[in-house]
Protein backbone atom coordinates (compact mmCIF):
# COMPACT_ATOMS: atom_id res chain seq x y z
CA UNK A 1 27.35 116.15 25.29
CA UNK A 2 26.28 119.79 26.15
CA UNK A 3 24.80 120.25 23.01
CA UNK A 4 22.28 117.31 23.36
CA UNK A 5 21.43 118.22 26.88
CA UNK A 6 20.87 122.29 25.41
CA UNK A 7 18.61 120.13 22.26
CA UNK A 8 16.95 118.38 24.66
CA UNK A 9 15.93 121.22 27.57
CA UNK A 10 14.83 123.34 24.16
CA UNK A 11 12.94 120.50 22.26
CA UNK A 12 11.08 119.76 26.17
CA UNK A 13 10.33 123.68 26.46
CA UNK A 14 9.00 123.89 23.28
CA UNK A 15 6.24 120.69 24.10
CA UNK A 16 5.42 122.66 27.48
CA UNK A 17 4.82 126.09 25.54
CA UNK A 18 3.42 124.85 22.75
CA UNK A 19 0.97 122.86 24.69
CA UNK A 20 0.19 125.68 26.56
CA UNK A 21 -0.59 128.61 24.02
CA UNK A 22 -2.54 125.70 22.31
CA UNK A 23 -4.93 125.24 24.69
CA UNK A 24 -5.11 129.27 25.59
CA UNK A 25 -5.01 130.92 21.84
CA UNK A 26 -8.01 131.65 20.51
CA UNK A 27 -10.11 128.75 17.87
CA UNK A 28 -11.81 129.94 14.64
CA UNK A 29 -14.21 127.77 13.04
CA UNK A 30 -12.98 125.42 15.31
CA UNK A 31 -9.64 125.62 14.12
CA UNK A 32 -6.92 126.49 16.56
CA UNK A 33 -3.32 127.27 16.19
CA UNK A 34 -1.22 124.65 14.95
CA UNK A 35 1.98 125.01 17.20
CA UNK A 36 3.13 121.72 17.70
CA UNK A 37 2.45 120.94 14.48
CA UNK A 38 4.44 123.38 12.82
CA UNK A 39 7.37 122.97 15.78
CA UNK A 40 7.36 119.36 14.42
CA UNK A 41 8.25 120.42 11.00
CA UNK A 42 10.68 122.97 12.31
CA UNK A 43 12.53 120.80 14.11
CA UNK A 44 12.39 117.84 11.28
CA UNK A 45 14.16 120.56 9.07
CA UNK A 46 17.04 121.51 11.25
CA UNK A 47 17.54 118.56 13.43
CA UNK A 48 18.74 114.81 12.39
CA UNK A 49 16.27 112.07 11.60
CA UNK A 50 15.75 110.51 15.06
CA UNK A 51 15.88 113.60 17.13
CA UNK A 52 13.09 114.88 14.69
CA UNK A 53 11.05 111.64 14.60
CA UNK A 54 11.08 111.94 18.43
CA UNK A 55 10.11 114.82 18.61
CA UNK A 56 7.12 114.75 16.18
CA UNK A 57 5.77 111.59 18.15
CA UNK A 58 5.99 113.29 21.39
CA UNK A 59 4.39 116.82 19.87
CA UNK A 60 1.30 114.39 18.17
CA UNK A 61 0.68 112.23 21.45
CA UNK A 62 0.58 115.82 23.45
CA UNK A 63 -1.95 116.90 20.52
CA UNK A 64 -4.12 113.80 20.97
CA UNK A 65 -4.09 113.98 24.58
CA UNK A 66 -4.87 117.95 24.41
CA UNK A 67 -7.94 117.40 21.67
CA UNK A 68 -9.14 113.88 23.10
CA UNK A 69 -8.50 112.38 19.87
CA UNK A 70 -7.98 108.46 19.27
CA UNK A 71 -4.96 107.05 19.94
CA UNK A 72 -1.73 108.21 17.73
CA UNK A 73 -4.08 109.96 15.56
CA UNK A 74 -2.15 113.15 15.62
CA UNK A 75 1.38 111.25 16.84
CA UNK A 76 0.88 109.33 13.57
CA UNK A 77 0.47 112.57 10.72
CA UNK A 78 3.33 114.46 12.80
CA UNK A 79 5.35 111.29 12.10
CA UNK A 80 4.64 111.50 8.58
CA UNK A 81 5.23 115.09 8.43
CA UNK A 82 8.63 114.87 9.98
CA UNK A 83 9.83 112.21 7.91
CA UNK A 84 8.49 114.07 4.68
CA UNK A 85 10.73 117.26 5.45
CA UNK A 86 13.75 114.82 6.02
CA UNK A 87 13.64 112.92 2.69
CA UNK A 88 12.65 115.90 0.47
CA UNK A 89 14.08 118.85 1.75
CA UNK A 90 10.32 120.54 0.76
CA UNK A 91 10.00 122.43 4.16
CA UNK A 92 8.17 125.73 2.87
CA UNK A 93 6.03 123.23 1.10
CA UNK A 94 5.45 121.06 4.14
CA UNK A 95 4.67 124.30 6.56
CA UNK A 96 2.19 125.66 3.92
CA UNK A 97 0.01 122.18 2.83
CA UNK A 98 0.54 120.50 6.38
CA UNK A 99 -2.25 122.19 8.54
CA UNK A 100 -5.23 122.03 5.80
CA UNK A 101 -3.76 118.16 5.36
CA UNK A 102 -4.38 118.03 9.01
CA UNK A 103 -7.57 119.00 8.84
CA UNK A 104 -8.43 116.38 6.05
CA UNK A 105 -6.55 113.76 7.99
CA UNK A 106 -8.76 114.65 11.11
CA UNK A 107 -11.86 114.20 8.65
CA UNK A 108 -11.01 111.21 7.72
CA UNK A 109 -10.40 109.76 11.27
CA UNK A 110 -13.04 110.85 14.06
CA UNK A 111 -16.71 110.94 12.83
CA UNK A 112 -17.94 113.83 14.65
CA UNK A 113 -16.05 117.85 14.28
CA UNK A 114 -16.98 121.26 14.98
CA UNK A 115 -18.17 122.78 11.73
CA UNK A 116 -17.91 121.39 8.47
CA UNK A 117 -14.69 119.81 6.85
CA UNK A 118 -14.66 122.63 4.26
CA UNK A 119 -14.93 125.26 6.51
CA UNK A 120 -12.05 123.62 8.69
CA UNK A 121 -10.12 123.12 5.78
CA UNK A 122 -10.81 126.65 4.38
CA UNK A 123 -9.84 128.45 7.79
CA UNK A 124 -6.98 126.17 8.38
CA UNK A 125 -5.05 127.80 5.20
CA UNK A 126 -4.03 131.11 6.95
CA UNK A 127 -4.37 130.25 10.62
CA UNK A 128 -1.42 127.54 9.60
CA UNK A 129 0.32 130.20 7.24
CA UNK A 130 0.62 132.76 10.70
CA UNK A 131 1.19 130.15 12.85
CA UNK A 132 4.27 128.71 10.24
CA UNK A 133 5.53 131.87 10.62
CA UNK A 134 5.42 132.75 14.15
CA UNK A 135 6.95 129.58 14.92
CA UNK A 136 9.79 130.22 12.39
CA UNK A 137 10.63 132.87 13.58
CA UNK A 138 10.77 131.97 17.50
CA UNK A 139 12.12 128.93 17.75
CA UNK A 140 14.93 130.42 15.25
CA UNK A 141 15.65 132.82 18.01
CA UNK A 142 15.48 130.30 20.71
CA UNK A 143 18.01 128.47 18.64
CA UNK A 144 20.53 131.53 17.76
CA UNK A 145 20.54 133.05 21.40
CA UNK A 146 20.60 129.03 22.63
CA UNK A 147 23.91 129.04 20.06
CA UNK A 148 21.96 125.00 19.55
CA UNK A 149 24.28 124.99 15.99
CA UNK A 150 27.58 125.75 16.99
CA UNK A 151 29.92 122.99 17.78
């Protein structure tokens, strides 16, 4: 019972901070920093499939409500994403193609962006790459001083 309680305070911190350096870190091309995105797919490959699914809806319905986008635009792709790294195991894959797929997905979906689709897409490539890695690396530390894997 700890252990879920220790899950849960970390996966409700990481909503709160990830919200919060989304809406303060800097946009390029209109692309910003995909944290919850990317803390979605982290958590999908360390956690089981409910606590991840959770997770992902709650991290895409804080993304639509952040970006004013339709309803479970966001909440819907995370969704995807989550379950994707839980059936195949491809989570280097996912972190890499998930942000520019993103961006296509928000193409697709609202009529009017900031910039082109290309240049979202194009941008989107290494902004996701840094932001993969940042979050990697973070919530790994969260999770080995948290000690979130021991029994």
């Amino acid at each position: 019972m700890k252990r879920e309680i220790i899950i849960l305070t970390a996966s409700v911190l990481t909503l709160v901070f990830g919200c919060a350096l989304e809406e303060l870190l800097p946009k390029f091309a209109g692309v910003g920093f995909p944290v919850l995105l990317m803390s979605s797919i982290y958590l999908a490959s360390k956690r089981n499939m409910a606590a991840s699914l959770m997770f992902a809806v709650a991290a895409g319905a804080a993304e639509d409500s952040l970006c004013a986008l339709p309803f479970a635009t966001s909440a819907a792709f995370f969704a995807v994403s989550a379950v994707f790294v839980q059936f195949t195991e491809l989570k280097w894959s996912t972190f890499a193609c998930a942000f520019p797929a993103y961006q296509l997905w928000l193409g697709m979906c609202i009529e009017s962006q900031n910039g082109s689709i290309f240049g979202r897409f194009l941008t989107s490539i290494p902004v996701g790459l840094v932001t993969a890695g940042f979050v990697w690396c973070i919530l790994g530390w969260v999770e080995l001083k948290g000690a979130m894997d021991e029994k």
